[in-house]
Protein backbone atom coordinates (compact mmCIF):
# COMPACT_ATOMS: atom_id res chain seq x y z
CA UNK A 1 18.68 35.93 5.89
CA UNK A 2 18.90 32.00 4.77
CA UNK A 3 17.36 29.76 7.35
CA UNK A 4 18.57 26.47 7.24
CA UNK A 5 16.79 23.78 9.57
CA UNK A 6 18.31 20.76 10.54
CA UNK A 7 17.54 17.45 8.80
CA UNK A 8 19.22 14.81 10.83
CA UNK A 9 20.74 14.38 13.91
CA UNK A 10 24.40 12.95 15.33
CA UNK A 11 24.32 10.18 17.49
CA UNK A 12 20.61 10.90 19.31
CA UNK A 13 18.43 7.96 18.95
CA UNK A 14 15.48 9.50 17.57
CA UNK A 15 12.58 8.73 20.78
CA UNK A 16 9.16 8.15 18.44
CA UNK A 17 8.81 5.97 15.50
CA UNK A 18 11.28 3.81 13.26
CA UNK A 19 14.93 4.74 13.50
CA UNK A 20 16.22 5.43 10.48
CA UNK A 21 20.31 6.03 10.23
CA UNK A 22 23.24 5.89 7.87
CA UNK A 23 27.17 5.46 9.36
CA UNK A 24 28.82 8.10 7.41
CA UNK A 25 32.59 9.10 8.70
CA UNK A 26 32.41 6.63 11.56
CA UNK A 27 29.23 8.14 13.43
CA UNK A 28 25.60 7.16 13.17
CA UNK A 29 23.58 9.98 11.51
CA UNK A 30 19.92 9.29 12.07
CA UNK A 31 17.29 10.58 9.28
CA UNK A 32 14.64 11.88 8.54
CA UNK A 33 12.23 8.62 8.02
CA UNK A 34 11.31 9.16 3.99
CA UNK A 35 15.20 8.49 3.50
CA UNK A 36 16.09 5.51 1.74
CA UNK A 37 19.13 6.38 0.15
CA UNK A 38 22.47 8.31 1.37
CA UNK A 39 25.14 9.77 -1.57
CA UNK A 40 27.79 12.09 -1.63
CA UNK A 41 28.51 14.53 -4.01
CA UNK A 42 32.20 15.02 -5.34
CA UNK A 43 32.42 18.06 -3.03
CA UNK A 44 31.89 16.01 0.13
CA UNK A 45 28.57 17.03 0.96
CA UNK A 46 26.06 14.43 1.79
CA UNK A 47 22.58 14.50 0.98
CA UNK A 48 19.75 11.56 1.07
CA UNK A 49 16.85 10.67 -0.46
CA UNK A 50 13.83 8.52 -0.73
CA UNK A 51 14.13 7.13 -4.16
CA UNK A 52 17.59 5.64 -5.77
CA UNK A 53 19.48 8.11 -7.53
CA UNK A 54 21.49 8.08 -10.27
CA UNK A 55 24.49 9.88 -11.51
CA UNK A 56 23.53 12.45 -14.16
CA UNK A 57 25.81 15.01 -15.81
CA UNK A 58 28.64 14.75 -13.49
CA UNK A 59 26.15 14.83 -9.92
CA UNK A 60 23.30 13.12 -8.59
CA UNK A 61 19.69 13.26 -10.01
CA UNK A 62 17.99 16.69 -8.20
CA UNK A 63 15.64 14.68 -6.82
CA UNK A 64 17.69 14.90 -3.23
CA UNK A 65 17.58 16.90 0.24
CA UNK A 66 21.04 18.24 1.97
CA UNK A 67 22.26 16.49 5.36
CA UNK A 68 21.96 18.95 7.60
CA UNK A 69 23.14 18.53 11.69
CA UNK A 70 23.30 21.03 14.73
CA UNK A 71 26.74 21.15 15.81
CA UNK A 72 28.43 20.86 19.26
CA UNK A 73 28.11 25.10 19.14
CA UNK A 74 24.66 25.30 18.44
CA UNK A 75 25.17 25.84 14.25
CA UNK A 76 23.42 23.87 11.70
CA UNK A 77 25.63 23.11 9.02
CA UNK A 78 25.67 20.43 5.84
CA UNK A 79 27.32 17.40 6.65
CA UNK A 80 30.71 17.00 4.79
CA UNK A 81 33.26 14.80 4.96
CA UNK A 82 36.47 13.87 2.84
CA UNK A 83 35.78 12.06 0.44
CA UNK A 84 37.64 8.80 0.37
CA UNK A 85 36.10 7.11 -2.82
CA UNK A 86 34.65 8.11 -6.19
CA UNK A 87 31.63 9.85 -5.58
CA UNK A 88 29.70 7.40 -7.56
CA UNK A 89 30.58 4.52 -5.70
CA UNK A 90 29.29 6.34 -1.90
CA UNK A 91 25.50 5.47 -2.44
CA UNK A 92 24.63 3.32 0.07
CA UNK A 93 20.75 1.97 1.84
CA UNK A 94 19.97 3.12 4.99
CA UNK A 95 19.63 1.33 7.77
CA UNK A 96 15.63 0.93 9.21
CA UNK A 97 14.70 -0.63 12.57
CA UNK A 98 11.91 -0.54 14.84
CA UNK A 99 11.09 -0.74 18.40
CA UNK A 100 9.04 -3.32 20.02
CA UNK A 101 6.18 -2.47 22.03
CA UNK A 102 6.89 -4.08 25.05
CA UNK A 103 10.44 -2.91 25.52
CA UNK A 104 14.01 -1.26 24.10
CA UNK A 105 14.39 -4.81 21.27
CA UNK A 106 15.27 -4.02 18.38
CA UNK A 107 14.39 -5.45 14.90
CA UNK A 108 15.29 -4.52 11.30
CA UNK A 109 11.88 -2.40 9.74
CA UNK A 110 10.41 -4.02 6.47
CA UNK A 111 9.94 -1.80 3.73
């Protein structure tokens, strides 16, 4: 049987560490924190990774993990959405902040 484990979550600000999200259909998706990059493929499916891709033969460069996220039911599933532009033109940075010591602020994470 295929095991798939989930590689990002919906809307749950990660607790430890940097938070590292994209905003892909109108919901914050937070990531793994290796993820630099967000893309989707012409099928829908959205995938990240920690180097910029580039299109190659019709796709992205393999060098790219799925977007995986438990659903409401309990069911991990690949994140897909419809796809509202060229599938080229979705790559987009993610976004990296960190919290302060002291308290909940907030500032952007330097790379």
């Amino acid at each position: 049987m295929l095991t798939i484990t989930p590689t990002a979550m919906m809307d749950k600000v990660p607790t430890e560490g940097p938070e590292v999200f994209a905003v892909i259909g109108g919901k914050k998706v937070f990531l793994p924190v290796d993820a630099r990059y967000v893309m989707q493929d012409r099928r829908g499916l959205w995938y990240y990774s920690s180097r910029k891709p580039r299109p190659k033969e019709g796709d992205w460069t393999p060098n790219k993990t799925s977007i995986a996220c438990l659903t409401e039911r309990g069911y991990v599933r690949a994140l897909k959405t419809d796809t509202v532009q060229q599938w080229e033109e979705t790559c987009q940075r993610t976004v990296r902040m960190m919290r302060s010591k002291s308290g909940g602020n907030r500032r952007p994470l330097e790379d």
